[in-house]
C-alpha atoms as a PDB file:
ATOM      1  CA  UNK A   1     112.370  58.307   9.939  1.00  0.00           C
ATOM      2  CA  UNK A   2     111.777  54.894   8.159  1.00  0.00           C
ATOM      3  CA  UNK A   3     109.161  54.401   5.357  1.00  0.00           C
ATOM      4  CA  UNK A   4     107.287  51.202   4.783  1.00  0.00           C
ATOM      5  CA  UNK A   5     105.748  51.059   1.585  1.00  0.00           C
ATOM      6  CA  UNK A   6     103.414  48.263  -0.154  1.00  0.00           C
ATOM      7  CA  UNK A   7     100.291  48.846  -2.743  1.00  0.00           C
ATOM      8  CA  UNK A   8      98.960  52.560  -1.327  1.00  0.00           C
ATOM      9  CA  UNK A   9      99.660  52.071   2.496  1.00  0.00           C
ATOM     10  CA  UNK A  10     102.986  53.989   3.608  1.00  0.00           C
ATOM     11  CA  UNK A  11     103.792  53.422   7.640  1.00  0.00           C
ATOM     12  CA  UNK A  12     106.053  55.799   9.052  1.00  0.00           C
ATOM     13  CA  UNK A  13     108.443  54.793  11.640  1.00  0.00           C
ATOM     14  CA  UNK A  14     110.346  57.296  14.319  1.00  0.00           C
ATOM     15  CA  UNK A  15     113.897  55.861  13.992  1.00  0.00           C
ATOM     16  CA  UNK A  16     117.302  56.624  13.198  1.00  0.00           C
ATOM     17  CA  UNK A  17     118.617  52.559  12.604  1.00  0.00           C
ATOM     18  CA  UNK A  18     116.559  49.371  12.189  1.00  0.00           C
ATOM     19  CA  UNK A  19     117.948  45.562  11.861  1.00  0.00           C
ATOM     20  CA  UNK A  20     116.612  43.597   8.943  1.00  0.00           C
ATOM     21  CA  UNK A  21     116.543  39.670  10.230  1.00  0.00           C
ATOM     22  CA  UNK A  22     115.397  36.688   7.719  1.00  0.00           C
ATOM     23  CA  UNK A  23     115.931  32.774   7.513  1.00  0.00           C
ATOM     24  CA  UNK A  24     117.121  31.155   4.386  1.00  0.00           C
ATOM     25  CA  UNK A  25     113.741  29.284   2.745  1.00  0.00           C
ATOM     26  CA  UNK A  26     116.673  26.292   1.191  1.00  0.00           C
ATOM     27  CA  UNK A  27     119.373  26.572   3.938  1.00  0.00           C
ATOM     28  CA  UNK A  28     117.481  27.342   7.196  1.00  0.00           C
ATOM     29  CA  UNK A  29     120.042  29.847   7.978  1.00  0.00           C
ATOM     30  CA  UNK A  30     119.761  33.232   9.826  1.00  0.00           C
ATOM     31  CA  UNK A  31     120.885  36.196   8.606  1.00  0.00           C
ATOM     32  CA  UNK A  32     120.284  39.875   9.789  1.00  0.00           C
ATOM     33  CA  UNK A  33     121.252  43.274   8.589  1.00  0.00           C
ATOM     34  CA  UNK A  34     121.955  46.613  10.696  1.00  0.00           C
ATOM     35  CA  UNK A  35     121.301  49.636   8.889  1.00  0.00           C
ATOM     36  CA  UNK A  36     121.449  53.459   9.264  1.00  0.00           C
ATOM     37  CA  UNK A  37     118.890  55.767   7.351  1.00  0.00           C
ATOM     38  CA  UNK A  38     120.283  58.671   6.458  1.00  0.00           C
ATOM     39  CA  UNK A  39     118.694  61.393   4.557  1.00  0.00           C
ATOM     40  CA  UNK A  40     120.444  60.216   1.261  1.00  0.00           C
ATOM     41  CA  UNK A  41     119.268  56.679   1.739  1.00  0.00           C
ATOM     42  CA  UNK A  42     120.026  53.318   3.535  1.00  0.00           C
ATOM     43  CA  UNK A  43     123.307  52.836   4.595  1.00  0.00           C
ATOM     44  CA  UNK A  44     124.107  48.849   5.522  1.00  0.00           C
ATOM     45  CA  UNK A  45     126.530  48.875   9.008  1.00  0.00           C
ATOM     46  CA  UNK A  46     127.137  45.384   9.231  1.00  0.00           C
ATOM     47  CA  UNK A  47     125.593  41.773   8.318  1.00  0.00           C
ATOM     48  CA  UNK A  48     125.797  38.759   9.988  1.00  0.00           C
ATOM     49  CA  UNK A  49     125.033  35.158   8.556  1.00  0.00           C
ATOM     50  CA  UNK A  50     124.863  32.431  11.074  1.00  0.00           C
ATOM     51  CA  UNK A  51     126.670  29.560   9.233  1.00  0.00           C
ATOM     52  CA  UNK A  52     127.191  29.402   5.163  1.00  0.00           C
ATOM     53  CA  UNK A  53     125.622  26.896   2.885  1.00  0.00           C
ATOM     54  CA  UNK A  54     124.069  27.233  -0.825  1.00  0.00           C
ATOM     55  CA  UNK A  55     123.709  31.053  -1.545  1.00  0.00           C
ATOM     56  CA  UNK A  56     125.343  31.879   2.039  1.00  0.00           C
ATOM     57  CA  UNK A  57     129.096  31.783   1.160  1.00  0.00           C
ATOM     58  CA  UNK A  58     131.026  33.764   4.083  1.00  0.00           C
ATOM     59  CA  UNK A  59     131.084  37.672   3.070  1.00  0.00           C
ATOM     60  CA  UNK A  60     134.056  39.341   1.370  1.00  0.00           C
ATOM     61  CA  UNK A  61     135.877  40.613   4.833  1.00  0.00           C
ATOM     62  CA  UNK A  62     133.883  38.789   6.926  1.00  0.00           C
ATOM     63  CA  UNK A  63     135.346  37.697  10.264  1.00  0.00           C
ATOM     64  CA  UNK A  64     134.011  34.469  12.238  1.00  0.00           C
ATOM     65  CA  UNK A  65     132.930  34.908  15.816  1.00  0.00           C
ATOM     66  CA  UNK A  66     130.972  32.329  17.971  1.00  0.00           C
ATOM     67  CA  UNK A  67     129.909  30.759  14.427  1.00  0.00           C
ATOM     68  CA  UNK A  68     128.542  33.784  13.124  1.00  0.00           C
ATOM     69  CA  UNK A  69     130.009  35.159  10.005  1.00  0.00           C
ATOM     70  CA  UNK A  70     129.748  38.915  10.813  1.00  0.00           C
ATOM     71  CA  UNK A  71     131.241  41.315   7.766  1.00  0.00           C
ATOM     72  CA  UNK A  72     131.248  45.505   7.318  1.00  0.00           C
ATOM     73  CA  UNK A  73     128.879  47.003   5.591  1.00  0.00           C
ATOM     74  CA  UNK A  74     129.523  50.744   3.533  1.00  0.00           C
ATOM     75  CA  UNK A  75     126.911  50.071   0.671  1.00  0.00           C
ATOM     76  CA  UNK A  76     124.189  52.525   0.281  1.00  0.00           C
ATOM     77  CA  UNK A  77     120.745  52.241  -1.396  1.00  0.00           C
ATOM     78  CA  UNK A  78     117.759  54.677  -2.131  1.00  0.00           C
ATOM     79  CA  UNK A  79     115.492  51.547  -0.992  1.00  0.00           C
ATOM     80  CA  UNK A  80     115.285  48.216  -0.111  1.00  0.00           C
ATOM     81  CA  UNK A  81     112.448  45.779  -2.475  1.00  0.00           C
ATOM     82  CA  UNK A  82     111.499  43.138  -0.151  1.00  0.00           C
ATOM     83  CA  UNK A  83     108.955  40.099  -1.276  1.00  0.00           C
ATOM     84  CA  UNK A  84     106.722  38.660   0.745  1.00  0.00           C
ATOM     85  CA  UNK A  85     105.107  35.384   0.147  1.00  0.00           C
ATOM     86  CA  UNK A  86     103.531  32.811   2.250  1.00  0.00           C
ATOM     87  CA  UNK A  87     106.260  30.625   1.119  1.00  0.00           C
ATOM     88  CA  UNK A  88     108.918  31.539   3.168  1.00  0.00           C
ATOM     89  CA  UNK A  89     109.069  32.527   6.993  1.00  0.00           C
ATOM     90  CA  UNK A  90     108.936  36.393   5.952  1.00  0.00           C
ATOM     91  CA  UNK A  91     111.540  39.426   7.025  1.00  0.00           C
ATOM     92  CA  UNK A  92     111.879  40.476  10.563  1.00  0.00           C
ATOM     93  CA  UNK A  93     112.010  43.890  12.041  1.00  0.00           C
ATOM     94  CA  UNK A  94     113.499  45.380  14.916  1.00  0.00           C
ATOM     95  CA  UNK A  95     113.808  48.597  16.097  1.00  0.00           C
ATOM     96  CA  UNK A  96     115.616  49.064  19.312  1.00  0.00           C
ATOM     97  CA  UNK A  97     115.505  45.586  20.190  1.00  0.00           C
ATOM     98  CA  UNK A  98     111.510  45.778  19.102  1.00  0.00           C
ATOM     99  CA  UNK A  99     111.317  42.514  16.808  1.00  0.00           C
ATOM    100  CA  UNK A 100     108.217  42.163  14.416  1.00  0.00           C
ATOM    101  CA  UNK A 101     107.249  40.466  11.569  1.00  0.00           C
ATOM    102  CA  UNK A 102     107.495  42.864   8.970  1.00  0.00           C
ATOM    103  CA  UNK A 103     104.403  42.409   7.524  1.00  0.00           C
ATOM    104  CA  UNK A 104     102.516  43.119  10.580  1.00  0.00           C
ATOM    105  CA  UNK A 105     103.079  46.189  10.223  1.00  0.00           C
ATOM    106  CA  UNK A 106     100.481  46.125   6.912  1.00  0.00           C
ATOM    107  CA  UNK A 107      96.785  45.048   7.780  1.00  0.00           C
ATOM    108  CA  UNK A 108      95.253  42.915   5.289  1.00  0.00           C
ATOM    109  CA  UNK A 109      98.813  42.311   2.925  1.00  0.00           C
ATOM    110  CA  UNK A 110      98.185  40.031   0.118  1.00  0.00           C
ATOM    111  CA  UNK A 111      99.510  36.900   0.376  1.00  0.00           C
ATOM    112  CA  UNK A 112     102.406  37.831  -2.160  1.00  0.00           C
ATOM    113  CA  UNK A 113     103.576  41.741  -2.298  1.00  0.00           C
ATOM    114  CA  UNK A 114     106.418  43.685  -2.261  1.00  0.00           C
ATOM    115  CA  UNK A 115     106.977  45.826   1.017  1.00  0.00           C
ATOM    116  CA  UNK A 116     109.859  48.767   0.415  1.00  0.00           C
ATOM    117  CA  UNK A 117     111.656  50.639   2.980  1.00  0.00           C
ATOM    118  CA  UNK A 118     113.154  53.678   2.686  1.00  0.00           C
ATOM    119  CA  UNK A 119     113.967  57.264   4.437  1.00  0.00           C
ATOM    120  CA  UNK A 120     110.847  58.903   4.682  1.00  0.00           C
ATOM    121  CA  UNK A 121     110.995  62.268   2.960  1.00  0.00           C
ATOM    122  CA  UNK A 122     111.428  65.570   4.480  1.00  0.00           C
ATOM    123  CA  UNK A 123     108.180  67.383   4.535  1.00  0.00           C
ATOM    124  CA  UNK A 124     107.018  69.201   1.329  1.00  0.00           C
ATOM    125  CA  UNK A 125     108.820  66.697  -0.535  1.00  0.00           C
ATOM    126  CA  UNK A 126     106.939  63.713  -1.929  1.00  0.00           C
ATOM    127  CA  UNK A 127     108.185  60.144  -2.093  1.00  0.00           C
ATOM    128  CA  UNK A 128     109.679  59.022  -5.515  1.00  0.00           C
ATOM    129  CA  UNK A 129     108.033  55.350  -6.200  1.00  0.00           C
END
């Protein structure tokens, strides 16, 4: 299961994988993320970046296709720290094809937070913020 975290308010989610999609706030370019949670903690499958630009060089192994950079993944982390701020078109989730703003998931989100997402303990174990 996923965990989304921000102030007190954890959501769970029933799902094995989840895609991560955002737009550059300077470059006005896509780029999404496919990831795996695993028990041990995200694991990153495979990014794509749809063009390159300032901060949005091409991926190391990255391979174009249709004009999308798309590049392996491999890296693993406990969590993800994501901001959100009315300055910027904010993070979308999907979930088997499900896309939603992120922060609709989180009624009444300040205007600037952090949301976290992470494998959502095991029960009898507590999460580690």
């Amino acid at each position: 299961m996923l965990c989304l975290a921000s102030g007190l308010l954890t959501v769970q989610i029933a799902a094995t994988a989840f895609t991560l999609g955002w737009t550059h706030s300077i470059e006005k370019i896509r780029w999404e993320e496919d990831w795996r949670i695993e028990r041990s903690g995200l694991v990153l499958a495979e990014s794509r970046v749809r063009g390159s630009g300032a901060g949005m060089e091409p991926p190391a192994g990255g391979r174009l296709r249709a004009g999308v950079w798309h590049a392996p993944g491999g890296q693993r982390v406990d969590r993800l720290a994501l901001s959100h701020s009315p300055y910027t078109e904010g993070y979308t989730l999907c979930i088997q094809g499900d896309c939603q703003p992120l922060a609709s998931r989180f009624p009444n989100l300040p205007d600037i937070a952090v949301i976290e997402l992470f494998p959502c303990p095991e029960a009898g174990q507590e999460a580690a913020r």
